[in-house]
Protein backbone atom coordinates (compact mmCIF):
# COMPACT_ATOMS: atom_id res chain seq x y z
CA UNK A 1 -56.54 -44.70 -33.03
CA UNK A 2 -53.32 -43.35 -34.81
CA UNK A 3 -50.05 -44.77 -33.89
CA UNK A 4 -49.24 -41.10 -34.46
CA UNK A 5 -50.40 -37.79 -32.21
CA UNK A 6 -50.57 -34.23 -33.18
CA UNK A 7 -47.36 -33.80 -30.81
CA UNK A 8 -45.21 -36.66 -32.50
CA UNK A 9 -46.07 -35.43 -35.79
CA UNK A 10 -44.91 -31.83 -35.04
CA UNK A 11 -41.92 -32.78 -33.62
CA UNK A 12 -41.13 -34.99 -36.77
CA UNK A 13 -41.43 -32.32 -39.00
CA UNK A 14 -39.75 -29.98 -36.62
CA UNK A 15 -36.98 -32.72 -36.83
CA UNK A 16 -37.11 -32.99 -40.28
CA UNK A 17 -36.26 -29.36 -40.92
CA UNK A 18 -33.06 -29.29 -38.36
CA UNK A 19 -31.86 -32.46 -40.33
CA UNK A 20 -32.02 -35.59 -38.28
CA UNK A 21 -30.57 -38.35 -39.37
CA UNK A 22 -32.81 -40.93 -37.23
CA UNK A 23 -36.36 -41.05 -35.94
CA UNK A 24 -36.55 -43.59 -32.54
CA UNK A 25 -40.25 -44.35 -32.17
CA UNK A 26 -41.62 -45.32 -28.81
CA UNK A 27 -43.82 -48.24 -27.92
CA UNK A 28 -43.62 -49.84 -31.64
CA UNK A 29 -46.83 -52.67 -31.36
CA UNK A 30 -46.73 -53.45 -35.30
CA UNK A 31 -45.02 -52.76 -38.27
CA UNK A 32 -48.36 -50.40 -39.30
CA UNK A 33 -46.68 -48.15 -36.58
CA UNK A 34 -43.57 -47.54 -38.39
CA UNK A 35 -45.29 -47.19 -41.93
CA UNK A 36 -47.59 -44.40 -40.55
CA UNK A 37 -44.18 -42.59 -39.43
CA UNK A 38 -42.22 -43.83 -42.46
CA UNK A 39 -45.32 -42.24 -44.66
CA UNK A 40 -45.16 -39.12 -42.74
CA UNK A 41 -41.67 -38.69 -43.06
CA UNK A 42 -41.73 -39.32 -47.04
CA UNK A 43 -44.49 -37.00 -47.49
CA UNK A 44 -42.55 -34.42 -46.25
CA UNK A 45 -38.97 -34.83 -47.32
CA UNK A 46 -37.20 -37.04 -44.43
CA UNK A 47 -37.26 -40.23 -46.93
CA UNK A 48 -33.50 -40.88 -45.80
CA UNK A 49 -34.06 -40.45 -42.28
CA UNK A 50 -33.76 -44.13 -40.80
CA UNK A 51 -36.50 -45.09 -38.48
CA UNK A 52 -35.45 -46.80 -34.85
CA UNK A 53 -37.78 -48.73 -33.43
CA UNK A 54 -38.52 -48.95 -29.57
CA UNK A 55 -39.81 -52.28 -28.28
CA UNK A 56 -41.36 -51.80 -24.83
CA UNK A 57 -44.16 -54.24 -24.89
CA UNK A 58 -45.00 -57.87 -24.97
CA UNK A 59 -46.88 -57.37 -28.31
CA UNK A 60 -43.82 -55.29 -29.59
CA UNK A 61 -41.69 -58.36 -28.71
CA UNK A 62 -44.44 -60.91 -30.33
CA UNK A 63 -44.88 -58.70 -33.61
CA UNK A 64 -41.00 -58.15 -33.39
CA UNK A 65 -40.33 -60.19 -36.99
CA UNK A 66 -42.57 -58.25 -39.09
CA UNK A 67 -41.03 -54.74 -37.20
CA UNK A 68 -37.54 -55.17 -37.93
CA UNK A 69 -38.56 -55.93 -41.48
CA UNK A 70 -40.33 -52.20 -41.76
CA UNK A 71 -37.85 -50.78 -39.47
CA UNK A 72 -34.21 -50.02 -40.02
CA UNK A 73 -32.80 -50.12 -36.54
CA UNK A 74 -34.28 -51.60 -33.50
CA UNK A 75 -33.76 -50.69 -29.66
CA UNK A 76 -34.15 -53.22 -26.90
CA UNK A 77 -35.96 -50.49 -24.09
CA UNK A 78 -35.48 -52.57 -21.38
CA UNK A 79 -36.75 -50.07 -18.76
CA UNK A 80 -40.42 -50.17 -20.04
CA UNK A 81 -40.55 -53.22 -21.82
CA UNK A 82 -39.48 -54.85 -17.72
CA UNK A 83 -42.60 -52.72 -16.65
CA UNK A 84 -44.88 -54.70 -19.43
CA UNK A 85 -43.38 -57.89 -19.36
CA UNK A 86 -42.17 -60.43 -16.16
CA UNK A 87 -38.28 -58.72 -15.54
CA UNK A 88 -36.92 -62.51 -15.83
CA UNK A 89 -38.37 -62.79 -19.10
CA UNK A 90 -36.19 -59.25 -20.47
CA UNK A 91 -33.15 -61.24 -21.19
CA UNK A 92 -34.54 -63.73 -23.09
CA UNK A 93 -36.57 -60.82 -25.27
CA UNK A 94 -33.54 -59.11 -25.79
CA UNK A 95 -31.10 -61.68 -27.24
CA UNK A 96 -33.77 -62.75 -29.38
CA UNK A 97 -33.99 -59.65 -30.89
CA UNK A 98 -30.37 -59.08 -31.41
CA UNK A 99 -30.42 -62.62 -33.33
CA UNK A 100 -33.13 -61.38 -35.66
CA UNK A 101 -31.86 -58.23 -36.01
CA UNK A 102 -28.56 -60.24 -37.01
CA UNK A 103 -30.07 -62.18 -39.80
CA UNK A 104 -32.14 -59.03 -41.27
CA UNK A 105 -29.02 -56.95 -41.68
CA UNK A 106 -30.43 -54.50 -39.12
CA UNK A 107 -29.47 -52.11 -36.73
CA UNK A 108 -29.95 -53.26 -32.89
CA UNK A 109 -29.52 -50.94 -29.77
CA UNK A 110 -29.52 -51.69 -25.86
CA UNK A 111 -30.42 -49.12 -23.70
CA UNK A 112 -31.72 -48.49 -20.57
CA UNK A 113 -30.15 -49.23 -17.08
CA UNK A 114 -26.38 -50.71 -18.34
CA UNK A 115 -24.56 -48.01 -15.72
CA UNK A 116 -27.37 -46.92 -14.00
CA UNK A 117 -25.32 -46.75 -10.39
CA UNK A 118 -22.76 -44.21 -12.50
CA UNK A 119 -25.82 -41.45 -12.03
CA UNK A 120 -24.12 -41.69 -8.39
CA UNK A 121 -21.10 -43.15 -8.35
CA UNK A 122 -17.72 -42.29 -10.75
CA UNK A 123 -17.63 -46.79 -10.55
CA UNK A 124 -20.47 -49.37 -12.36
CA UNK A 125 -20.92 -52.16 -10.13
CA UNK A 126 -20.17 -55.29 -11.37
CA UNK A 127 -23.35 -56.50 -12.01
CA UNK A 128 -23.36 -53.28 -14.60
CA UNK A 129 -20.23 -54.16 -16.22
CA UNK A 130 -21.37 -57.93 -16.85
CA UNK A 131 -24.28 -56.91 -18.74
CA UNK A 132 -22.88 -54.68 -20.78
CA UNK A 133 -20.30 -56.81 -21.70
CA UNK A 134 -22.84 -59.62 -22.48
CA UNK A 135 -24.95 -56.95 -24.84
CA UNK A 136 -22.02 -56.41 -26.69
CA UNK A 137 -20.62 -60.33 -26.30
CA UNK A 138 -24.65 -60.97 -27.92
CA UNK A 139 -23.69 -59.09 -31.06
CA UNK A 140 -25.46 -55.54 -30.28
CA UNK A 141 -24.29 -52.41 -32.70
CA UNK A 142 -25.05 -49.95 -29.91
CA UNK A 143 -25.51 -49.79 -26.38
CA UNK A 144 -26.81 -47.04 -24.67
CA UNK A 145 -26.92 -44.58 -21.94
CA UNK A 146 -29.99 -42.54 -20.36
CA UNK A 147 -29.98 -40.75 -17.01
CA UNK A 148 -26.24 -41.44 -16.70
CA UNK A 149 -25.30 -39.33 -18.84
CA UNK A 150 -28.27 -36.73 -19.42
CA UNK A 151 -28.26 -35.93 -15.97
CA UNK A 152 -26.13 -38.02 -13.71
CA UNK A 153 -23.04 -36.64 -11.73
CA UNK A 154 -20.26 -38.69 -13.76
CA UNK A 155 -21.31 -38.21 -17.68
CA UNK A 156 -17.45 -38.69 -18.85
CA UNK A 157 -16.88 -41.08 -16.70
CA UNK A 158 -20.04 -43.48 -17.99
CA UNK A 159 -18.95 -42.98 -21.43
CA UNK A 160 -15.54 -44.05 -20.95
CA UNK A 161 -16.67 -47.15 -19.00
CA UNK A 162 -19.00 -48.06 -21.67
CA UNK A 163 -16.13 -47.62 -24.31
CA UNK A 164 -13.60 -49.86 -22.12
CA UNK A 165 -15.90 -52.69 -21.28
CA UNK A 166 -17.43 -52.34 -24.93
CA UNK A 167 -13.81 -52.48 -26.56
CA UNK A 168 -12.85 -55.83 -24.20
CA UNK A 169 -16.16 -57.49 -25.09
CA UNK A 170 -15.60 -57.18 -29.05
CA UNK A 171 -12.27 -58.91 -28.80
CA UNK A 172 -13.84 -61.71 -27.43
CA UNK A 173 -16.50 -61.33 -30.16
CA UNK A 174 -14.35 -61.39 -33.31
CA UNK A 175 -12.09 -64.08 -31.45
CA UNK A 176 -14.61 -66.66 -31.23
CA UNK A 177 -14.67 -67.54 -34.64
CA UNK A 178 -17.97 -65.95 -35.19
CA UNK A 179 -17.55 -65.76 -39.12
CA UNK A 180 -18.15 -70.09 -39.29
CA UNK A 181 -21.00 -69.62 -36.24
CA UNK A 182 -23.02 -67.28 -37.54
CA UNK A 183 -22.38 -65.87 -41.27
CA UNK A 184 -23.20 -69.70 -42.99
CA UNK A 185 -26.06 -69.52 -40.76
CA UNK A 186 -26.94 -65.50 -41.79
CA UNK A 187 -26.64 -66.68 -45.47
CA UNK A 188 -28.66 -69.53 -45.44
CA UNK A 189 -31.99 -67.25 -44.77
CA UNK A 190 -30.15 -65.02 -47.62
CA UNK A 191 -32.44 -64.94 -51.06
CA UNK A 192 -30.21 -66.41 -53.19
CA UNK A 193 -30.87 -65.10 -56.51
CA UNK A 194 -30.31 -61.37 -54.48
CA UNK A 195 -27.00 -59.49 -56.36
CA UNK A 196 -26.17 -57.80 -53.15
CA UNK A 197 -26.27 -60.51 -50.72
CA UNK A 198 -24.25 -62.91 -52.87
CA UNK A 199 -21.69 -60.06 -53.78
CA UNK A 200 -21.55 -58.91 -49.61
CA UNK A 201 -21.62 -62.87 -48.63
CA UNK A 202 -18.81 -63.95 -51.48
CA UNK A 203 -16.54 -60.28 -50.29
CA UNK A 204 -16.77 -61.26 -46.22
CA UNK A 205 -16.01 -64.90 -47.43
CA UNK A 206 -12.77 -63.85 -49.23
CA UNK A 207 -11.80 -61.09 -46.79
CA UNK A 208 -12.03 -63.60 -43.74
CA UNK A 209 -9.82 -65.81 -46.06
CA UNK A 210 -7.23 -63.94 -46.88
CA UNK A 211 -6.96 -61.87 -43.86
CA UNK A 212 -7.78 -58.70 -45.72
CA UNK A 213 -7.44 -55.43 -43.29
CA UNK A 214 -9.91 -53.37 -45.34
CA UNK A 215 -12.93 -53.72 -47.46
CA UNK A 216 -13.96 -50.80 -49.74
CA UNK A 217 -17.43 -50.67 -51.05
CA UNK A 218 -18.64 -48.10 -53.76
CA UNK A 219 -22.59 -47.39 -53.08
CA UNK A 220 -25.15 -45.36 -54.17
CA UNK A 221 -28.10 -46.28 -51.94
CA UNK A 222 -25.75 -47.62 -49.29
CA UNK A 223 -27.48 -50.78 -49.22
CA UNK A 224 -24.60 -52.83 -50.29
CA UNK A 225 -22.27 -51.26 -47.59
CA UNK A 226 -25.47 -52.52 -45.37
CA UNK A 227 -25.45 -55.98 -46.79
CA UNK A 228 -21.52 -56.54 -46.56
CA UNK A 229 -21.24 -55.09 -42.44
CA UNK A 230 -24.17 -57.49 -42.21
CA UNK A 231 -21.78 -60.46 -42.50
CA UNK A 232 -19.71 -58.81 -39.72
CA UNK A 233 -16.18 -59.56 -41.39
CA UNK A 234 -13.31 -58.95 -39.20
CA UNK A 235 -11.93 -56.10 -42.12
CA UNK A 236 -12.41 -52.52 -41.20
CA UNK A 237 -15.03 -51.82 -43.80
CA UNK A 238 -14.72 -48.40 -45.92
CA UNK A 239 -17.72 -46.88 -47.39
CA UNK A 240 -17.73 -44.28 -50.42
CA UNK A 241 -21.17 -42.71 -50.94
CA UNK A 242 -22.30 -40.24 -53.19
CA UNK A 243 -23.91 -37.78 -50.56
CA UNK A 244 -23.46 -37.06 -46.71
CA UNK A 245 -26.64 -37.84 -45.77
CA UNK A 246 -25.89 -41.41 -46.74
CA UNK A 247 -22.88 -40.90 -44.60
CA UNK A 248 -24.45 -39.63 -41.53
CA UNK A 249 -27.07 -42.38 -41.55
CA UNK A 250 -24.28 -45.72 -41.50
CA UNK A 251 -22.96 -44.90 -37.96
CA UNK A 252 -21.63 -48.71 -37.59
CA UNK A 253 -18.95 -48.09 -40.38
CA UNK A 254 -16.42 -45.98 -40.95
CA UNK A 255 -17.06 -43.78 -44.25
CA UNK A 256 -15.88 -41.61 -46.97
CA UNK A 257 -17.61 -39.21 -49.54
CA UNK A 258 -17.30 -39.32 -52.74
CA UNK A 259 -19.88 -36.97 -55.18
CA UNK A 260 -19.78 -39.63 -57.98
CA UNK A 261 -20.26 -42.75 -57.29
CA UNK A 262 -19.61 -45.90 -59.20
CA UNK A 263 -22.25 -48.42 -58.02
C-alpha cells in the first residue's frame, strides 16, 4: 500500500503551487515514506521544500535513525505517538530523538500538549511550564502549539508563555557549557574527510574561543549555514544566500539575501 493517498498527493501539489516552504508528513514508519513524498515533490517542482517528519508510532521511533537521515526536520507528536506507545515510555522516545537529531544536523520539533490547560485558562500549570522548559533545556529547535492556539480562548497569551519559558530555558542551555558536552561528541560521528563539517566544526571552535558575537556564512545550497548552526555556537549566526527560498526554508537562523553568492 502507498505511504501516499490520492488526498495527500493533491494537497502536496496544491501546496506546491501556493509556495510552501515545508511538507510535515504524518505517521512516518520508514524512510521509504519520506522518499515517496520527497519523489513526488521533485517531480513536480517542490525540490526545495524541506520535508518534516511526524513520528507517532513505535515503528516510527524504532526506524527513527534511518528517517532523520531521509528527512530534514523531525517532530516528536507526542499526542499519537502516547496513543501507540506506553505514555511512560514518550519521554524517553523523545529525548532520544532530539539527541539524534543533534548529531545529524537536523531539524527537531515538540509538539503536542506543552500548554494544553491555556485552551482554558490565560495560566499553564506548572506541570506545562516544566516540560516545556525541559524540551527546550533537551536541545529542541521548535516547540509547538496545537489546539491552544488554533482554537483555544487565550492564543496570545500561549504564545507569549511559550516565548518566556522558551527564552529562560536557552540561557540555561548555552550556560552549561554545552560547546565541550556535546560539539567534541557531534564531531566525532563527523566524516572527517567532509569540507563542510571540518570548515563548520573548525568556525564554532574559533568563535566559542574568541568570544565572537557573529558568524557570517556565504552559501549557495545552504548546507554549510546547516552544518555550522549544527555545532550550536553561542555567535548569532548570519546567513547570505543566493535566493529567498533558501531563506524561507532556515527558520533556526537569522538570514540575509544576497543574489550572488560567493560559496
Amino acid at each position: 500500500m502507498p505511504f501516499l493517498a490520492q488526498k495527500d498527493i493533491d494537497d502536496v501539489l496544491f501546496g506546491i503551487k501556493q509556495g510552501i516552504n515545508y511538507v510535515a508528513a504524518s505517521f512516518v514508519n520508514t524512510a521509504k515514506n519520506v522518499k515517496e513524498l520527497r519523489k513526488l515533490l521533485n517531480d513536480n517542482g517542490g525540490s526545495h521544500i524541506q520535508i518534516i517528519s511526524k513520528i507517532e508510532s513505535h515503528l516510527g521511533c524504532m526506524n527513527i535513525d534511518e528517517i532523520i537521515e531521509a528527512s530534514d526536520g523531525i517532530m516528536v507528536a507526542r499526542g499519537d505517538l502516547g496513543l501507540e506507545i506506553p505514555y511512560y515510555d514518550v519521554p524517553y522516545y523523545q529525548k532520544q530523538m532530539i539527541r539524534k537529531c543533534h548529531e545529524a544536523g537536523k531539524l527537531v520539533i515538540v509538539a503536542t500538549q506543552m500548554l494544553d490547560s491555556m485552551e482554558n485558562s490565560p495560566h499553564p500549570t506548572r506541570t506545562e511550564v516544566t516540560d516545556v522548559y525541559y524540551a527546550v533545556e533537551l536541545g529542541a529547535d521548535s516547540t509547538m502549539l496545537s489546539g491552544e492556539s488554533a482554537n483555544g480562548l487565550f492564543p496570545v497569551e500561549a504564545i507569549k508563555t511559550m516565548i518566556a519559558i522558551s527564552k529562560r530555558a536557552e540561557k540555561d542551555f548555552y550556560s552549561r557549557n554545552y560547546y565541550e558536552r556535546k560539539l567534541e561528541k557531534v564531531w566525532s560521528k563527523e566524516q572527517q574527510d567532509d569540507k563542510r563539517s571540518k570548515i563548520a566544526y573548525e568556525v564554532a571552535r574559533k568563535a566559542k574561543e574568541g568570544e565572537y558575537k557573529y558568524i557570517v556564512v556565504l552559501s549557495r545550497t545552504g548546507e554549510l549555514l546547516k552544518r555550522v548552526a549544527k555545532f550550536r555556537p553561542n555567535s548569532i549566526v548570519i546567513g547570505i544566500l543566493e535566493n529567498e527560498k533558501m531563506v524561507h526554508i532556515q527558520v533556526f537562523l537569522f538570514l540575509l539575501i544576497q543574489k550572488n553568492c560567493l560559496i
